[in-house]
C-alpha atoms as a PDB file:
ATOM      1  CA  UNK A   1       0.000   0.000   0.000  1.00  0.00           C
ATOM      2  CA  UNK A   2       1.430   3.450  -1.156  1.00  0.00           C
ATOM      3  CA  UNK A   3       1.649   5.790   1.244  1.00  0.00           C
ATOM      4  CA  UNK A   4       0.771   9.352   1.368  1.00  0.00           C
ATOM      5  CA  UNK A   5       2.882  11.806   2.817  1.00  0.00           C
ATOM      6  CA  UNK A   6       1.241  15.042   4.510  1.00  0.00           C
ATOM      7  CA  UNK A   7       4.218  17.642   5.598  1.00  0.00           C
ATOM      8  CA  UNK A   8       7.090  19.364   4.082  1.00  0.00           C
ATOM      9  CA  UNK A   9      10.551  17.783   4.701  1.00  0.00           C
ATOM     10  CA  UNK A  10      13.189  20.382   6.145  1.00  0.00           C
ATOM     11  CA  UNK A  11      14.611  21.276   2.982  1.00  0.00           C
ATOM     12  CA  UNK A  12      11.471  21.981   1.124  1.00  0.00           C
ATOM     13  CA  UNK A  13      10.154  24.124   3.805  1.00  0.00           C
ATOM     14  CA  UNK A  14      14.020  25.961   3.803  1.00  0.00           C
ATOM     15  CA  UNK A  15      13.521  26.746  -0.180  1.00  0.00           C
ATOM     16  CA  UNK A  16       9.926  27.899   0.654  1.00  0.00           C
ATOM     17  CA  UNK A  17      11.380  30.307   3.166  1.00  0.00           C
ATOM     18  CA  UNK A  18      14.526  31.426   0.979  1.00  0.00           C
ATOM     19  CA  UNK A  19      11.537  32.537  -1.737  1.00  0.00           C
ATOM     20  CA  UNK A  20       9.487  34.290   0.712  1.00  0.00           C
ATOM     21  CA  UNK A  21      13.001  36.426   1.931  1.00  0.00           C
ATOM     22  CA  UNK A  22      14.159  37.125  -1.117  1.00  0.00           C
ATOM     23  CA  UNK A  23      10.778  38.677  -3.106  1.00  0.00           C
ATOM     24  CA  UNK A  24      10.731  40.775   0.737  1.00  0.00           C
ATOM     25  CA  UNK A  25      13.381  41.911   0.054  1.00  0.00           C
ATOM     26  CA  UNK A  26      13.051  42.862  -3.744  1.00  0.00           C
ATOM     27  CA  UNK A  27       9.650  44.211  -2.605  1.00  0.00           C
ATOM     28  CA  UNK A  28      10.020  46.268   0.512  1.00  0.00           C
ATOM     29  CA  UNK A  29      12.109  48.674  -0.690  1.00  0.00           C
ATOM     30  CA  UNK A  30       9.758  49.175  -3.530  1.00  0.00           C
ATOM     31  CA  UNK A  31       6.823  49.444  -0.864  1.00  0.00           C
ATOM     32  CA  UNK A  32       9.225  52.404   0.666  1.00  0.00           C
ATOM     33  CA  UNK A  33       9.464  54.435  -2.954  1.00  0.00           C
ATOM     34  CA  UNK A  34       5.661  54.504  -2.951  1.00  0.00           C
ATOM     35  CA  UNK A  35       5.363  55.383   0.673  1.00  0.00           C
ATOM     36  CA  UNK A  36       8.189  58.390   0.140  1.00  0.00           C
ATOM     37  CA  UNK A  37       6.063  59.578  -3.733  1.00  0.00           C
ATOM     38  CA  UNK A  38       2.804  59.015  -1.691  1.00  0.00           C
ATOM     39  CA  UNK A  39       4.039  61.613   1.047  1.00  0.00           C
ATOM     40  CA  UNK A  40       5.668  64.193  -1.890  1.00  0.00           C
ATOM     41  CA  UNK A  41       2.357  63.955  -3.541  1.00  0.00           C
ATOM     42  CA  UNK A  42       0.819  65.683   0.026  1.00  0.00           C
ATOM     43  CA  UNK A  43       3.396  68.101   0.353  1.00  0.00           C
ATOM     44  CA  UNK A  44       2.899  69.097  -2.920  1.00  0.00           C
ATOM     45  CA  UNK A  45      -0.794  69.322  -2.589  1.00  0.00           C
ATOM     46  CA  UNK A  46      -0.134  71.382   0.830  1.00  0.00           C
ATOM     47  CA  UNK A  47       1.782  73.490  -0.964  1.00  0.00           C
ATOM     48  CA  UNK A  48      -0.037  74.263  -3.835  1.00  0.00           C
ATOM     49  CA  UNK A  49      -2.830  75.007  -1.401  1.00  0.00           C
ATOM     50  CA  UNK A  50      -1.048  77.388   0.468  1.00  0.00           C
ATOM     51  CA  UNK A  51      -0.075  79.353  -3.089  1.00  0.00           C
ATOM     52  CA  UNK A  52      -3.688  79.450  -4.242  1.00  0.00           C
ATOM     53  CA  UNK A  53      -3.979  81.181  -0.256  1.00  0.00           C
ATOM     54  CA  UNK A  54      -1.585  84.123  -1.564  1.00  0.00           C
ATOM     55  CA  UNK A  55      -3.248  84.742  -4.765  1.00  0.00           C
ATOM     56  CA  UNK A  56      -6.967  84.794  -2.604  1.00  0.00           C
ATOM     57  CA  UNK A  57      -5.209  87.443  -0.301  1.00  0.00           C
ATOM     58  CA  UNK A  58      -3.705  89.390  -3.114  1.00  0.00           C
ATOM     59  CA  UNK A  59      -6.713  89.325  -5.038  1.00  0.00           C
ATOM     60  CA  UNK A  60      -8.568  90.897  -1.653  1.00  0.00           C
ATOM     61  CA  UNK A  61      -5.809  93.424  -0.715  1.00  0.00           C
ATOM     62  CA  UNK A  62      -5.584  95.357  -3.839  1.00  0.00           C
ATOM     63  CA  UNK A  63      -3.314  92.851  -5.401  1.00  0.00           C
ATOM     64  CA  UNK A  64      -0.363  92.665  -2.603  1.00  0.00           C
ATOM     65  CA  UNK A  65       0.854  89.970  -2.456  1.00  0.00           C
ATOM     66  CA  UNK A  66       1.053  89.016   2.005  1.00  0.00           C
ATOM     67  CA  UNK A  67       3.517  90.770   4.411  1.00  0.00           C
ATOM     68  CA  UNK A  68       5.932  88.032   5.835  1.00  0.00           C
ATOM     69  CA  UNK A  69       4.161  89.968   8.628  1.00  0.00           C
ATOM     70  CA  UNK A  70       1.930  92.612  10.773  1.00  0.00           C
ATOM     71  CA  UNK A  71       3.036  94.620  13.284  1.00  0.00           C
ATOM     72  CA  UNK A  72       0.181  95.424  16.198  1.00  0.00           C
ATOM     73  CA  UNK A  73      -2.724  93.575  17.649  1.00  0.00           C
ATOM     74  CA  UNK A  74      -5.291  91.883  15.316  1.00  0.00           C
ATOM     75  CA  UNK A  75      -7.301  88.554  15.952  1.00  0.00           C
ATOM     76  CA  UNK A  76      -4.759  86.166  16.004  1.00  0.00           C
ATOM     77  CA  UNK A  77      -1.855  87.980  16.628  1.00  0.00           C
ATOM     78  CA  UNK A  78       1.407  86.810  18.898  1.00  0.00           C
ATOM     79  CA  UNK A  79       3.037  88.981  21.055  1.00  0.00           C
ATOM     80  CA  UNK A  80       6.607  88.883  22.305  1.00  0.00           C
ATOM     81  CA  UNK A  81       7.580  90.260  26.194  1.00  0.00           C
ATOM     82  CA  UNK A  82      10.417  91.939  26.521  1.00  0.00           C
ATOM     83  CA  UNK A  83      11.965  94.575  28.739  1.00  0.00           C
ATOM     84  CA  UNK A  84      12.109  97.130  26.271  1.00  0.00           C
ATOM     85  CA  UNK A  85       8.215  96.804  25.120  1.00  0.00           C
ATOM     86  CA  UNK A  86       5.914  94.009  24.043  1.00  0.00           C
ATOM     87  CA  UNK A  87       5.593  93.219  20.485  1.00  0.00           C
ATOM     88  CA  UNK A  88       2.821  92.140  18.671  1.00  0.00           C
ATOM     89  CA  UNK A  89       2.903  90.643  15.299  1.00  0.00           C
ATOM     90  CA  UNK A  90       1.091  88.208  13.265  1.00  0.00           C
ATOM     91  CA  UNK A  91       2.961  85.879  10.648  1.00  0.00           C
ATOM     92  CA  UNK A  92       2.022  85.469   6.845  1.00  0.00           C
ATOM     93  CA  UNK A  93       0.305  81.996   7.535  1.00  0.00           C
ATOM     94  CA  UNK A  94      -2.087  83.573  10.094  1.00  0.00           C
ATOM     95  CA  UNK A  95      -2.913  85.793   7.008  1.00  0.00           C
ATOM     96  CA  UNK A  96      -3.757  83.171   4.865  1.00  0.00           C
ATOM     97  CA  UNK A  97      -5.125  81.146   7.023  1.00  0.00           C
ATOM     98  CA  UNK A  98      -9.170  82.495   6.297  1.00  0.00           C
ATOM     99  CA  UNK A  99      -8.505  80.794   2.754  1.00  0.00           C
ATOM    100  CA  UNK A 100      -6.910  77.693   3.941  1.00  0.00           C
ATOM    101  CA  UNK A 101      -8.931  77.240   6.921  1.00  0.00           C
ATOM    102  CA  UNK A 102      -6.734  74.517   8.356  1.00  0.00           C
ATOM    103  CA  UNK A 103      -3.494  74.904   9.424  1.00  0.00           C
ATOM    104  CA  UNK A 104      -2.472  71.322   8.904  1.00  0.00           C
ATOM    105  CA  UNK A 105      -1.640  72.365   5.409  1.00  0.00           C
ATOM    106  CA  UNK A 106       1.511  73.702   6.816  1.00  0.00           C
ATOM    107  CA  UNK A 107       2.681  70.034   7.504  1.00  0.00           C
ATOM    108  CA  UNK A 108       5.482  68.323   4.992  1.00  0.00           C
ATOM    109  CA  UNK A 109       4.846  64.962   5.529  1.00  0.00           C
ATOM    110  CA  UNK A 110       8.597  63.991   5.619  1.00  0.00           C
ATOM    111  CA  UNK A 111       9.238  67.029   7.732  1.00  0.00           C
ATOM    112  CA  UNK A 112       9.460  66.858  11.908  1.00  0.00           C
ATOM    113  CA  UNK A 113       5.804  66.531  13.816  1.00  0.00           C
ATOM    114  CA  UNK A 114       4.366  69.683  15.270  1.00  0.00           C
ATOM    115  CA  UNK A 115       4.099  69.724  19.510  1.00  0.00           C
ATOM    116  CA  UNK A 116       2.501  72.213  22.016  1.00  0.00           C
ATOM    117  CA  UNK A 117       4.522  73.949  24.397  1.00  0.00           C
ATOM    118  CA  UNK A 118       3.039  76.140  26.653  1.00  0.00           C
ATOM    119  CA  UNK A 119       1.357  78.219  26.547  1.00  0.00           C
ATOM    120  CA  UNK A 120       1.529  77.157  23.041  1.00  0.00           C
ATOM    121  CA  UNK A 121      -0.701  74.647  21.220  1.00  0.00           C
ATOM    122  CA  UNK A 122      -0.004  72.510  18.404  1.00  0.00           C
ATOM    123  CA  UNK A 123      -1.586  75.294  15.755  1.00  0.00           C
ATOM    124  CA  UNK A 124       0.560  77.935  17.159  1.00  0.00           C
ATOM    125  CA  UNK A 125       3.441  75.293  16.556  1.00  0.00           C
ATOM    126  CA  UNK A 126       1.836  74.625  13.547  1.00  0.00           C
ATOM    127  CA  UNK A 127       1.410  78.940  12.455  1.00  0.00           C
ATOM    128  CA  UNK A 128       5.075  79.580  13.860  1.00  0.00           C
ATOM    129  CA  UNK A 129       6.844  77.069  12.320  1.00  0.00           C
ATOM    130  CA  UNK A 130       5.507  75.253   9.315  1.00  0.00           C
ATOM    131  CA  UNK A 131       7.242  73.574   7.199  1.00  0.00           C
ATOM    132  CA  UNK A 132       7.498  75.997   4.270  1.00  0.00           C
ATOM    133  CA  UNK A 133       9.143  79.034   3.712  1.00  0.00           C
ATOM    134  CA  UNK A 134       8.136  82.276   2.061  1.00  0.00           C
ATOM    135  CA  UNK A 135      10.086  84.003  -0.290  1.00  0.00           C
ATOM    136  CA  UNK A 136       9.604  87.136   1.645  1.00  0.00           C
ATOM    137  CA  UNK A 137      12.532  89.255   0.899  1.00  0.00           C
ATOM    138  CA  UNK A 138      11.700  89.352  -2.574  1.00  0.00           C
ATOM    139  CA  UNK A 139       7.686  89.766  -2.493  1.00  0.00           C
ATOM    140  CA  UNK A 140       8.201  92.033   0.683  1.00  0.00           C
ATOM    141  CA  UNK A 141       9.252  95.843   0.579  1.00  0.00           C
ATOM    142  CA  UNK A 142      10.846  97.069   4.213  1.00  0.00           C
ATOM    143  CA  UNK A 143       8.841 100.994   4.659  1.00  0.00           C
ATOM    144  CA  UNK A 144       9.428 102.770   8.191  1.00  0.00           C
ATOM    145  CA  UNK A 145       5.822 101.344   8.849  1.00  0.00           C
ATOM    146  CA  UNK A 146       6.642  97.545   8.348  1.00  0.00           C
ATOM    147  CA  UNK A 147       6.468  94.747   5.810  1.00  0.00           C
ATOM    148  CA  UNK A 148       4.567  95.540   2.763  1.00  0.00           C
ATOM    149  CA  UNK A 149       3.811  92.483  -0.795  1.00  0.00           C
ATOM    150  CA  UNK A 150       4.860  93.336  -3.842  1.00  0.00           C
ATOM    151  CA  UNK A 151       2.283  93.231  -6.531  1.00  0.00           C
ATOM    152  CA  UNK A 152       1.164  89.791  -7.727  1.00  0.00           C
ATOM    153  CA  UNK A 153       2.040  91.133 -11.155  1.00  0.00           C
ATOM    154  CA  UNK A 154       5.588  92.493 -10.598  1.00  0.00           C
ATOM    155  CA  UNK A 155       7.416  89.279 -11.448  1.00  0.00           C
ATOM    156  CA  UNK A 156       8.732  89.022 -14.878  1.00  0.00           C
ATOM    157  CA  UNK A 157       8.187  85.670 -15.445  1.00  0.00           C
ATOM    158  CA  UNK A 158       5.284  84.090 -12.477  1.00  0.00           C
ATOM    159  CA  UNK A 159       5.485  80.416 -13.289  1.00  0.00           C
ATOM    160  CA  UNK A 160       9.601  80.740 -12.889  1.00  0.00           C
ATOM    161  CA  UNK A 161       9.385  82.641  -9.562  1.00  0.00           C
ATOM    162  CA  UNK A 162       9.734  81.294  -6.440  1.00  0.00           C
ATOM    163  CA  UNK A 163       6.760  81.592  -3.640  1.00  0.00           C
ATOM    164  CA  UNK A 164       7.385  79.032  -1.082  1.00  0.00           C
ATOM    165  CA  UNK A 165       9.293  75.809  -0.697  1.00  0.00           C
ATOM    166  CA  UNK A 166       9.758  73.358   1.986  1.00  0.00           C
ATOM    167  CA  UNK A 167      12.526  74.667   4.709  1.00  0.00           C
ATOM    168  CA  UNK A 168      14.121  72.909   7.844  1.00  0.00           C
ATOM    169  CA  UNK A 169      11.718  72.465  10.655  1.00  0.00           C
ATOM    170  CA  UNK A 170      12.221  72.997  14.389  1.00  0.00           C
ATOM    171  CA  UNK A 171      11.967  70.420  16.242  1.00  0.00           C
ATOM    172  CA  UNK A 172      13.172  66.792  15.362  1.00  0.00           C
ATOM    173  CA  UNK A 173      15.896  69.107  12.343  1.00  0.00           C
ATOM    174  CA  UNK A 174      18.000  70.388  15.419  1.00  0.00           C
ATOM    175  CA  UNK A 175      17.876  73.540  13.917  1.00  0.00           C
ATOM    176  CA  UNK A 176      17.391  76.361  16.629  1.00  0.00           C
ATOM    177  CA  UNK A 177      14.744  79.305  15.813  1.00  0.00           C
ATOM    178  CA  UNK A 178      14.038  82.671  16.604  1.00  0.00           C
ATOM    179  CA  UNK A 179      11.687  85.379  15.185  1.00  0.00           C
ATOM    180  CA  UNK A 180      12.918  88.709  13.887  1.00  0.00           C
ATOM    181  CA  UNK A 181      10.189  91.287  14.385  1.00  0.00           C
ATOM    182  CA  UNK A 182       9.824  94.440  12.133  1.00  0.00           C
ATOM    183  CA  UNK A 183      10.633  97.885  14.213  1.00  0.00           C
ATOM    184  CA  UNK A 184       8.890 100.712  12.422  1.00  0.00           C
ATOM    185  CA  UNK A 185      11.731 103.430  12.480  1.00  0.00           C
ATOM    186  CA  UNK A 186      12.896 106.314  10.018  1.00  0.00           C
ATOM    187  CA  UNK A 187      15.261 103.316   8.785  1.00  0.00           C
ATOM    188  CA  UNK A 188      13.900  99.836   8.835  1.00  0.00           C
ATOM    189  CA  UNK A 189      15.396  97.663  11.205  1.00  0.00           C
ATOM    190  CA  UNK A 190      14.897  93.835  12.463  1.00  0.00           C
ATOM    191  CA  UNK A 191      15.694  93.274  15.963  1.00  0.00           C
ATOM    192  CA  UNK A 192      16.595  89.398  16.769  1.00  0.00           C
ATOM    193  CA  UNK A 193      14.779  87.346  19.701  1.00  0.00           C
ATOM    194  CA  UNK A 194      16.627  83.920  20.523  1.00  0.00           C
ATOM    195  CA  UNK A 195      19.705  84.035  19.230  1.00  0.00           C
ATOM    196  CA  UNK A 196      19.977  82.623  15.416  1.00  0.00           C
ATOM    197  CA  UNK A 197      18.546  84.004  12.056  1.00  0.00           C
ATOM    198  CA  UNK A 198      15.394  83.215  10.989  1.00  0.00           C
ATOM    199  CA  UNK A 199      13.361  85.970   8.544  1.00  0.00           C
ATOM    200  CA  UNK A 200      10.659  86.651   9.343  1.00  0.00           C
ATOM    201  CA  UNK A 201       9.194  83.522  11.168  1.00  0.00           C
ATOM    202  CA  UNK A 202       9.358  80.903   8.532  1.00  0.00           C
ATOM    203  CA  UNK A 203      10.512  82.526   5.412  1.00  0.00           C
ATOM    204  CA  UNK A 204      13.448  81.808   3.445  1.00  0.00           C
ATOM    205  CA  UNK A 205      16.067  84.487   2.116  1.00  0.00           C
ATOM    206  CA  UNK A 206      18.529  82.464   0.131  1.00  0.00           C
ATOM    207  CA  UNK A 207      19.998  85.137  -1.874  1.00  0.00           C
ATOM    208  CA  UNK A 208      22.810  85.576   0.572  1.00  0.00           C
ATOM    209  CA  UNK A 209      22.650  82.111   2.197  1.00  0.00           C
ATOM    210  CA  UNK A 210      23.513  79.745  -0.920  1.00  0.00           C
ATOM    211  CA  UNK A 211      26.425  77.313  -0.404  1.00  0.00           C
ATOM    212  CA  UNK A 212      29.238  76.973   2.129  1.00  0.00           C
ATOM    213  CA  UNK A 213      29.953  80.133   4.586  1.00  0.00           C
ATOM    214  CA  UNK A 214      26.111  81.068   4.501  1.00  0.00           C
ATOM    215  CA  UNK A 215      23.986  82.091   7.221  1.00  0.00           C
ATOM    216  CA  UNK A 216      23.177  78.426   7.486  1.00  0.00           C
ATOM    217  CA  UNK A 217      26.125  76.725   7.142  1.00  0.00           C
ATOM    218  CA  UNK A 218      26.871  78.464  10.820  1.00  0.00           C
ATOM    219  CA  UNK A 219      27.571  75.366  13.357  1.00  0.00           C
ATOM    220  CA  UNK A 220      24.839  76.968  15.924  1.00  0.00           C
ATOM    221  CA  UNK A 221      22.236  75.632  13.306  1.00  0.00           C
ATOM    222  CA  UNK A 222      23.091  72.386  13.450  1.00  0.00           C
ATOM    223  CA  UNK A 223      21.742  71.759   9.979  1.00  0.00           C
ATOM    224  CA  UNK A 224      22.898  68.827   7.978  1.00  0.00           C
ATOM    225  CA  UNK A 225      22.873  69.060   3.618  1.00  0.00           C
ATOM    226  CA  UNK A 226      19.525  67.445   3.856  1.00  0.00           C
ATOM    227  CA  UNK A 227      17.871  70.058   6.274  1.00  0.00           C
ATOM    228  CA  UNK A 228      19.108  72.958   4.231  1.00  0.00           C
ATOM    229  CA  UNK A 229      22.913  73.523   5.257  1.00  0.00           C
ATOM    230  CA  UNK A 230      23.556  74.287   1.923  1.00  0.00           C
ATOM    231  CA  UNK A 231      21.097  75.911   0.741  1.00  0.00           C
ATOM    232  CA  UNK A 232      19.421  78.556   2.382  1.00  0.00           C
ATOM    233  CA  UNK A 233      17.533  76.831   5.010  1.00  0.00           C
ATOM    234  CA  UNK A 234      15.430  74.748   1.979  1.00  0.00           C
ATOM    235  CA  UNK A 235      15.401  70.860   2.614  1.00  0.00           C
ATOM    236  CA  UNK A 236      15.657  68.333   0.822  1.00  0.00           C
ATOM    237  CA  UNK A 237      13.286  65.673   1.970  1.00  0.00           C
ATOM    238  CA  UNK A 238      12.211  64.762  -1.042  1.00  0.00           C
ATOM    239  CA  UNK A 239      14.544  62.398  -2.335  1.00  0.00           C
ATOM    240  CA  UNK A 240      17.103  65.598  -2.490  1.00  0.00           C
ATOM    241  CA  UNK A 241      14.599  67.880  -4.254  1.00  0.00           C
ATOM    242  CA  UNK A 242      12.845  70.929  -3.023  1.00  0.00           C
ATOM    243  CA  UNK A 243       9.349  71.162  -3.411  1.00  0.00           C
ATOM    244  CA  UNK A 244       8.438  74.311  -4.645  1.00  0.00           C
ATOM    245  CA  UNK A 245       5.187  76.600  -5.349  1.00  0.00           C
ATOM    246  CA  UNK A 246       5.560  79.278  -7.872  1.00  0.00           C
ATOM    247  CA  UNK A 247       3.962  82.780  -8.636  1.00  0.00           C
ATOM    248  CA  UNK A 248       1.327  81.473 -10.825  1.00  0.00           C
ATOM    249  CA  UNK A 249       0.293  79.048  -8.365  1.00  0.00           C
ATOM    250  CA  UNK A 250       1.548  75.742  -9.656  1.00  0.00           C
ATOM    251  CA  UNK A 251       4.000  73.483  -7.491  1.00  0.00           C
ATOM    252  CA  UNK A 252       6.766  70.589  -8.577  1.00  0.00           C
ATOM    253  CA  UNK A 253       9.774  69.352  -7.536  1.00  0.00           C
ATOM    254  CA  UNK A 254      13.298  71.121  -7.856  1.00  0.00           C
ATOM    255  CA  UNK A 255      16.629  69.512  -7.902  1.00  0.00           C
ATOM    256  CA  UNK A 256      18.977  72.582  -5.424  1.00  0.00           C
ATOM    257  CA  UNK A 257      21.141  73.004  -8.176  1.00  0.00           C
ATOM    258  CA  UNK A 258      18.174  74.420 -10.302  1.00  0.00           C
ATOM    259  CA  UNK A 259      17.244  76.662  -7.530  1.00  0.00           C
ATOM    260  CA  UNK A 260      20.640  77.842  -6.779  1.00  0.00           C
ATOM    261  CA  UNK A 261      21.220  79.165 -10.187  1.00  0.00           C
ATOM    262  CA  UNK A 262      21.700  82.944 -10.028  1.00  0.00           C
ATOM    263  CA  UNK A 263      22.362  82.907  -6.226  1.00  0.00           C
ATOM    264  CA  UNK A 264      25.795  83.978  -5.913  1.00  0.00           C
ATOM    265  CA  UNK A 265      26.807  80.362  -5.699  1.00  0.00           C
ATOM    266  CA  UNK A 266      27.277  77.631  -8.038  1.00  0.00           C
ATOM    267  CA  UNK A 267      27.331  73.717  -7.680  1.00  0.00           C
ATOM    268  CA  UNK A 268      31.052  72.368  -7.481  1.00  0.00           C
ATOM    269  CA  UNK A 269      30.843  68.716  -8.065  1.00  0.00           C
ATOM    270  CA  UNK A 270      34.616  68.255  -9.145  1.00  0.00           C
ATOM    271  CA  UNK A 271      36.531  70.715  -7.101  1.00  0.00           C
ATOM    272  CA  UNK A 272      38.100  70.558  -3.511  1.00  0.00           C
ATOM    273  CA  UNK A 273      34.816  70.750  -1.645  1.00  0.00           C
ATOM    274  CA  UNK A 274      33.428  67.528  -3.761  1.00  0.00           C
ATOM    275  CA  UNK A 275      34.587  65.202  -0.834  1.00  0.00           C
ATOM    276  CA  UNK A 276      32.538  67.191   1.760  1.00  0.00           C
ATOM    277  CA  UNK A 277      29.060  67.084  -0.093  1.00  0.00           C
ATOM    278  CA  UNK A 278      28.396  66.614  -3.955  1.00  0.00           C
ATOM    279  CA  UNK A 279      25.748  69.882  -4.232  1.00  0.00           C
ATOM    280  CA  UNK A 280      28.085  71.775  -2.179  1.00  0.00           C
ATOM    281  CA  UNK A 281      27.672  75.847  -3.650  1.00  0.00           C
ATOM    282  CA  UNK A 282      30.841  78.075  -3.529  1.00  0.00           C
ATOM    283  CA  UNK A 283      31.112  81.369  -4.297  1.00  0.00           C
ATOM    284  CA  UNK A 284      30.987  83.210  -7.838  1.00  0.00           C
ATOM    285  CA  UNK A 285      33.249  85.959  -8.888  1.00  0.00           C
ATOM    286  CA  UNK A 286      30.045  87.844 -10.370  1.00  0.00           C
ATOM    287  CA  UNK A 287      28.707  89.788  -7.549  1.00  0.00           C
ATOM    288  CA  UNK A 288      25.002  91.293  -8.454  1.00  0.00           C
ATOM    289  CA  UNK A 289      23.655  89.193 -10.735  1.00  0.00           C
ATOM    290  CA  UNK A 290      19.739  88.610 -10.663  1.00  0.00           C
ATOM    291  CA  UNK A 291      18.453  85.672  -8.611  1.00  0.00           C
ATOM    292  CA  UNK A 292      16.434  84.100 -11.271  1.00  0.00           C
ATOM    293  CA  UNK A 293      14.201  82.008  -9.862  1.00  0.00           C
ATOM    294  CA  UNK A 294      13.854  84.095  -6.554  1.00  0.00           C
ATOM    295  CA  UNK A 295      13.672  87.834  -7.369  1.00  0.00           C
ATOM    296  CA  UNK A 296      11.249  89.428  -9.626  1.00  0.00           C
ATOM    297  CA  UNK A 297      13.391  90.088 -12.578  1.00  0.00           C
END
């Protein structure tokens, strides 16, 4: 009588197991691309949300485009003790915030989590220090009364012009933070709270900050390339692009090299500096040239 045998022997079950491993791990890294382009596709929605936000306001404040911020008291507004005289401001994505109407579209889903502190709560966290930056210094004019936009019109060329793009975060980036508040005088003038640059809260200025020996190369920020070390405080999360939202309201992906064009800067990928970092930026001999992508030229 033939018997019939019900289990795997050792060796069959040892192949079966080999199999399983190896499609793993062909497949989990796979599983981990479309987890990473799942989480760009959010930030990019976020941030083309937050764009459409600064056309709304334009269109409702005689086309200005927003102040990186307000001085004085208005619903909403934060105010800052010190010795000298409270100040009261309120930051660009309070402003937008009526045509946004949550603040969790200030969230980059690769970027550090938002926490209270108190008296804080996690919206304050969330209004103080999102996770994008505004191109301030070039949609903002300094007057003796404070911040004032640009019009929405005044760039050359909106769908090359930068509005926002993802920047280091707080919390979790190791990067410290401080606001710098407008002081109406005859000559405009920032005063720093805290200790390290940051203008205004959460914008970007990387006109002056491109490559190594920028603001935020400085050792206090405790940046690293991917958090913006080189590259004026905007990260790259994103499989080392920027995510970017333009003028015109559209929003992609940027490789740094693209947006540090015109900066002052350019990429050296063969030179001394190659061993430190392969987009490291050093200096141009062409002081003065446009920005490109960032000012309104």
């Amino acid at each position: 009588m033939k018997r019939i045998r019900l289990a795997f022997t050792l060796i069959e079950l040892l192949v079966v197991i080999a199999i399983i491993a190896i499609l793993a791990a062909m497949l989990f890294p796979v599983f981990a691309q479309a987890k990473a382009a799942a989480k760009a596709t959010a930030t990019l929605s976020n941030i083309k949300q937050q764009s459409l936000a600064h056309i709304m306001y334009a269109g409702d404040y005689d086309d200005s485009m927003t102040p990186g911020q307000t001085q004085g008291a208005q619903p909403g507004s934060y105010t800052i003790v010190d010795p000298a005289g409270n100040i009261t401001f309120t930051p660009w994505t309070k402003l937008i915030h009526p045509y946004m109407k949550s603040s969790e579209l200030f969230t980059d889903a690769l970027g550090p989590s938002f926490s209270a502190q108190s008296p804080l709560t996690i919206q304050d966290d969330q209004f103080m220090n999102p996770r994008f930056g505004y191109n301030w210094n070039n949609l903002n004019i300094a007057t003796n009364t404070g911040l004032s936009g640009v019009s929405g019109t005044a760039p050359a060329n909106p769908a090359e012009t930068v509005m926002l793009t993802t920047r280091y975060g707080v919390r979790g980036d190791t990067a410290s933070y401080i606001v710098i508040i407008y002081i109406p005088a005859v000559d405009p003038q920032y005063l720093a709270y805290g200790g390290i640059i940051a203008f205004p809260p959460a914008g970007i200025e990387p006109d002056a900050n491109w490559g190594k020996g920028g603001d935020f190369d400085l050792p206090g920020f405790g940046l690293n390339a991917t958090n913006g070390r080189y590259t004026g405080g905007n990260t790259l999360r994103h499989a080392d692009n920027v995510i970017v939202a333009w003028m015109d309201g559209h929003a992609n992906k940027k490789k740094p090299g693209q947006l540090g064009a015109g900066t002052g800067f350019r990429f050296d990928k063969t030179g001394v500096n190659a061993s430190l970092n392969t987009d490291i930026a050093v200096p141009t001999v062409e002081p003065g040239l446009s920005q490109y992508v960032w000012d309104l030229q």
